[in-house]
C-alpha atoms as a PDB file:
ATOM      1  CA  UNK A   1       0.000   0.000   0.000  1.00  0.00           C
ATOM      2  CA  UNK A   2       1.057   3.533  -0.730  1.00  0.00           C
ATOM      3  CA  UNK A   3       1.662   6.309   1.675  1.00  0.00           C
ATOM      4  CA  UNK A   4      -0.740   7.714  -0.412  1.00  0.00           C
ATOM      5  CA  UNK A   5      -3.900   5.148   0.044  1.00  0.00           C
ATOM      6  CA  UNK A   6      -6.680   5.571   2.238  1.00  0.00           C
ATOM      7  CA  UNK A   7      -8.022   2.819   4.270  1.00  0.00           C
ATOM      8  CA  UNK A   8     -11.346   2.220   4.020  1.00  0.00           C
ATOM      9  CA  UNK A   9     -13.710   3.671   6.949  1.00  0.00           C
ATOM     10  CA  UNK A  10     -13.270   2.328  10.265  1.00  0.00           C
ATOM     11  CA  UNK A  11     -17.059   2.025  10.780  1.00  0.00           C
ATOM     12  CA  UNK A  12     -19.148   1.124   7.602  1.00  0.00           C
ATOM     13  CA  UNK A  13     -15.945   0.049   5.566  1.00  0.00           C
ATOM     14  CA  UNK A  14     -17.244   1.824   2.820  1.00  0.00           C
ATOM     15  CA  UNK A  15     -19.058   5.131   1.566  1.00  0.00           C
ATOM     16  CA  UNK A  16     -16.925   7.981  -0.278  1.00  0.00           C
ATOM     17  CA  UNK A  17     -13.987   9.674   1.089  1.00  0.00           C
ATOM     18  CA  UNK A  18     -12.477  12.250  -0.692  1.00  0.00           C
ATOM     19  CA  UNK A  19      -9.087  14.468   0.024  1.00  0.00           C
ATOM     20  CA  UNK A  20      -9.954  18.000   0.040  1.00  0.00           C
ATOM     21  CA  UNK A  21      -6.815  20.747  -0.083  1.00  0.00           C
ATOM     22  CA  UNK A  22      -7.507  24.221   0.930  1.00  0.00           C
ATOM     23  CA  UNK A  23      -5.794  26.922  -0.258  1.00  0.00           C
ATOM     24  CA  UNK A  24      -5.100  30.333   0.326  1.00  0.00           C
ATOM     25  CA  UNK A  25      -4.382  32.578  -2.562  1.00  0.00           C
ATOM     26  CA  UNK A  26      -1.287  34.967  -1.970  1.00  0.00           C
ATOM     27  CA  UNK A  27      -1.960  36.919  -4.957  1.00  0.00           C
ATOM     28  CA  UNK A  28       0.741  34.884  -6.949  1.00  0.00           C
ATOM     29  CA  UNK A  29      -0.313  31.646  -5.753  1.00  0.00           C
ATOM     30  CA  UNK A  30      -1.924  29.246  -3.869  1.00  0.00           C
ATOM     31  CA  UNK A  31      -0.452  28.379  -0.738  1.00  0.00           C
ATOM     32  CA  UNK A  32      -1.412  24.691   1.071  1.00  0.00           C
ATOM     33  CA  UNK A  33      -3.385  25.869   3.854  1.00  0.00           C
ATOM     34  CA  UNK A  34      -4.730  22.291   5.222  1.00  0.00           C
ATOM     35  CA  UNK A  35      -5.840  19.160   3.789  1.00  0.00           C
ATOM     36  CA  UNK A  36      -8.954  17.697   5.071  1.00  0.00           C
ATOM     37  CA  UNK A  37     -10.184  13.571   4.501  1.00  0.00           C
ATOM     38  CA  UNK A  38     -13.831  13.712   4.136  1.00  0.00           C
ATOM     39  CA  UNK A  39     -15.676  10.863   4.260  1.00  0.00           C
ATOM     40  CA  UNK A  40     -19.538   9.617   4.008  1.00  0.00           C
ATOM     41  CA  UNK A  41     -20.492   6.218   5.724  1.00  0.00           C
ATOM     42  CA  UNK A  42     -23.333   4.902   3.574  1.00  0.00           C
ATOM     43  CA  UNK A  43     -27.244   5.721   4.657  1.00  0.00           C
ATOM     44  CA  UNK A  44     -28.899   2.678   6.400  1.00  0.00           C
ATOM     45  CA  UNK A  45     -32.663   2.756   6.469  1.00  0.00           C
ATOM     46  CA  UNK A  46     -33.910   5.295   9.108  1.00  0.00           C
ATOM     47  CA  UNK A  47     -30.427   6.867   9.681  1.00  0.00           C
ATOM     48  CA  UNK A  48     -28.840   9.780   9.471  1.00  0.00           C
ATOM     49  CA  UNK A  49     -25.923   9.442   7.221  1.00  0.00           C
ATOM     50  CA  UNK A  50     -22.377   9.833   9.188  1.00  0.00           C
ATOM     51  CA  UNK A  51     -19.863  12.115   7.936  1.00  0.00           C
ATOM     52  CA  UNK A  52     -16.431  11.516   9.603  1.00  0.00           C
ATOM     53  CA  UNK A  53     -13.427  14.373   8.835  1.00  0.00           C
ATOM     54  CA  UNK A  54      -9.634  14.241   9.742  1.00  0.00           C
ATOM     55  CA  UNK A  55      -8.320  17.761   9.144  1.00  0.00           C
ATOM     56  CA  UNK A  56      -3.916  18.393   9.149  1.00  0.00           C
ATOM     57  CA  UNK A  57      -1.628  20.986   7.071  1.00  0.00           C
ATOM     58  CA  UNK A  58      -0.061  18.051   4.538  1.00  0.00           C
ATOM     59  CA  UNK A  59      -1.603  15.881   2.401  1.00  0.00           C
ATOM     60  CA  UNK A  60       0.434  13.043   3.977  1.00  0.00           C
ATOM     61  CA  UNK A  61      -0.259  13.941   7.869  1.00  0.00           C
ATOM     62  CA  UNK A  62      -4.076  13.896   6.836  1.00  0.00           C
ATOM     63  CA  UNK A  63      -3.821  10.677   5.362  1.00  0.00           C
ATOM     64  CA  UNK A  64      -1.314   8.784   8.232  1.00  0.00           C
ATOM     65  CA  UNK A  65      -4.211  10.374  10.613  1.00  0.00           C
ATOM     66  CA  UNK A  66      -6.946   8.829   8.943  1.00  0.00           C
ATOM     67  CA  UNK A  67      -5.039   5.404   8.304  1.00  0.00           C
ATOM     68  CA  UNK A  68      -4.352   5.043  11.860  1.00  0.00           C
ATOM     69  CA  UNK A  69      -6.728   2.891  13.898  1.00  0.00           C
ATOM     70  CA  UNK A  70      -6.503   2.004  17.563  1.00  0.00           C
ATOM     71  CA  UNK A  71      -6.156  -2.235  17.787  1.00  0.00           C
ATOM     72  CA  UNK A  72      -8.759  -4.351  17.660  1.00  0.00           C
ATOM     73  CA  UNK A  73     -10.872  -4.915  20.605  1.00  0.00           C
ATOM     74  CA  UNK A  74     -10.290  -8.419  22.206  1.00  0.00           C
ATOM     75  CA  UNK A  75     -14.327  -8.471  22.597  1.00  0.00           C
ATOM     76  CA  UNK A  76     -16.072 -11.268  20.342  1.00  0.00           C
ATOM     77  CA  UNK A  77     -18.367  -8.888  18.353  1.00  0.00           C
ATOM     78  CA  UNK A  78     -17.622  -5.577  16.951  1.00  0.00           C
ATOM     79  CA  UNK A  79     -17.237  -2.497  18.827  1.00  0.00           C
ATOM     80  CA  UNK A  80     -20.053  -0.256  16.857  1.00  0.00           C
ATOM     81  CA  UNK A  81     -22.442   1.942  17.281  1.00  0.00           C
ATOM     82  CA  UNK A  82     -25.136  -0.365  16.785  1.00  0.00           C
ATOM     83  CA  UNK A  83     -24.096  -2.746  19.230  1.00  0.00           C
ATOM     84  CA  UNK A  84     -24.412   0.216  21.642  1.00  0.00           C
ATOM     85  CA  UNK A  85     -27.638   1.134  20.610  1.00  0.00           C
ATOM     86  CA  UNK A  86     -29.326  -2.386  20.894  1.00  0.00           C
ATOM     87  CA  UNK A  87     -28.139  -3.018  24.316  1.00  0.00           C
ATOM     88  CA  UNK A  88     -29.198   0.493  25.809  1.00  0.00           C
ATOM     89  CA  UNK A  89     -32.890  -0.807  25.304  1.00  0.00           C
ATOM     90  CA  UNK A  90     -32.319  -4.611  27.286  1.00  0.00           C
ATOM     91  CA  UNK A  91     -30.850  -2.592  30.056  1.00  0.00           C
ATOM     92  CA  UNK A  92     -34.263  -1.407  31.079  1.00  0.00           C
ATOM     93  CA  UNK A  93     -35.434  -4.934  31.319  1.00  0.00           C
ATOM     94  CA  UNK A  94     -35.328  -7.366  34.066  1.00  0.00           C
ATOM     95  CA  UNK A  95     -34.723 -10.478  32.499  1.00  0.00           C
ATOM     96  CA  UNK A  96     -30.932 -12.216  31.723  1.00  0.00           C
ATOM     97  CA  UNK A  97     -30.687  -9.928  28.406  1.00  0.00           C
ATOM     98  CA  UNK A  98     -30.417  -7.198  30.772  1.00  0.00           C
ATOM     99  CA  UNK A  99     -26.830  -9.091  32.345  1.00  0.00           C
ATOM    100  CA  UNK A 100     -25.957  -9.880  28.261  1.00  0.00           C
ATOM    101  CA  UNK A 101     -25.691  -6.257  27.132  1.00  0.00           C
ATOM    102  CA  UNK A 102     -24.892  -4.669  29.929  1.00  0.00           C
ATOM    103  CA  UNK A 103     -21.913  -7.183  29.596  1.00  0.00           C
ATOM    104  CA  UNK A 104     -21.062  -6.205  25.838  1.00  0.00           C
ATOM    105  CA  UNK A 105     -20.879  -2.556  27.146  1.00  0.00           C
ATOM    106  CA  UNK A 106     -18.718  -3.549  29.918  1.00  0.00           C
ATOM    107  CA  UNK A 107     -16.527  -5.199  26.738  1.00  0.00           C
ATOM    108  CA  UNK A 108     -16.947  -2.175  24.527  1.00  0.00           C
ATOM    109  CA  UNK A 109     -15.281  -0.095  27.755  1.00  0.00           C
ATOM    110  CA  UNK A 110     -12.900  -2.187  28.590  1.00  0.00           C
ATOM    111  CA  UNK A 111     -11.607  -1.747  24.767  1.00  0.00           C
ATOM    112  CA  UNK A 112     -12.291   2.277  25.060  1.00  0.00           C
ATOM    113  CA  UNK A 113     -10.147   2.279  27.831  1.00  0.00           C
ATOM    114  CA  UNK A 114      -7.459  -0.283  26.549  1.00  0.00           C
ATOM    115  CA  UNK A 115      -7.305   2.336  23.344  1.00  0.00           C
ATOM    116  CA  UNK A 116      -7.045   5.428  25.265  1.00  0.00           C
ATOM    117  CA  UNK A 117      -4.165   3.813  27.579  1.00  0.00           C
ATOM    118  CA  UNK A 118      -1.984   2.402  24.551  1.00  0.00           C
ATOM    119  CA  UNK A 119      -2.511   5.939  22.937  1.00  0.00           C
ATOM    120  CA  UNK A 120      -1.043   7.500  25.926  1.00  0.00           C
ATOM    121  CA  UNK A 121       1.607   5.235  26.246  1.00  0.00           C
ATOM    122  CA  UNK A 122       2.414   5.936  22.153  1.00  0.00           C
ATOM    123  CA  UNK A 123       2.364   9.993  22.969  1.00  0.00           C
ATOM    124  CA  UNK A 124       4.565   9.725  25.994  1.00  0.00           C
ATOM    125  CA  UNK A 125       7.214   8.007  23.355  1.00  0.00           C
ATOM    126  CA  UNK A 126       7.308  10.289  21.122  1.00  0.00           C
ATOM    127  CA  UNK A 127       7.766  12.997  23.279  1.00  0.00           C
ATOM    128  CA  UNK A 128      10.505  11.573  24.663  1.00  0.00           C
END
């Protein structure tokens, strides 16, 4: 893969992303202002259509930022939105679904938190 490749997105793995350079016009040229990644997750039925944006001053710092993706979560279903969304609701119950997704947020969390900490540890590096 190129430096110059975008991955696909980390939510809907698909959509349109698009690299959009802006410019500021010194009354010779254009100067490189920023580069923004745009990109449009693909409407499901009923939703709103997400639009996700990474925003640097190079072409090649927006697309490293955009590339990068925290690791995997060591949960056995995807951490997403949607799995969010459909265990809110059981919580209110009081049956055993209620103990099953309040379990798969205690997973997506745990991950949250296990991002977070490794992206800590990565800054203090390179600071040092």
């Amino acid at each position: 893969m190129s430096d110059k490749e975008l991955l696909p997105c980390p939510f809907c793995g698909a959509g349109q992303t698009l690299l959009r350079p802006e410019t500021f016009w010194t009354g010779m040229s254009n100067k490189l202002v920023s580069v923004t990644v745009q990109h449009w997750c693909e409407k499901e039925d009923g939703n709103l259509q997400s639009v996700l944006q990474v925003k640097r001053k190079t072409q090649e710092e927006a697309i490293a930022a955009w590339n990068t993706r925290v690791s995997t979560p060591t949960c056995n279903q995807k951490l997403t939105e949607k799995m969010i969304a459909a265990a809110l609701p059981q919580l209110m119950r009081e049956d055993e679904d209620k103990y099953r997704a309040l379990g798969q947020l205690i997973c997506v969390w745990d991950a949250l938190i296990d991002a977070a900490k490794e992206e800590q540890r990565n800054d203090n590096e390179s600071m040092d």
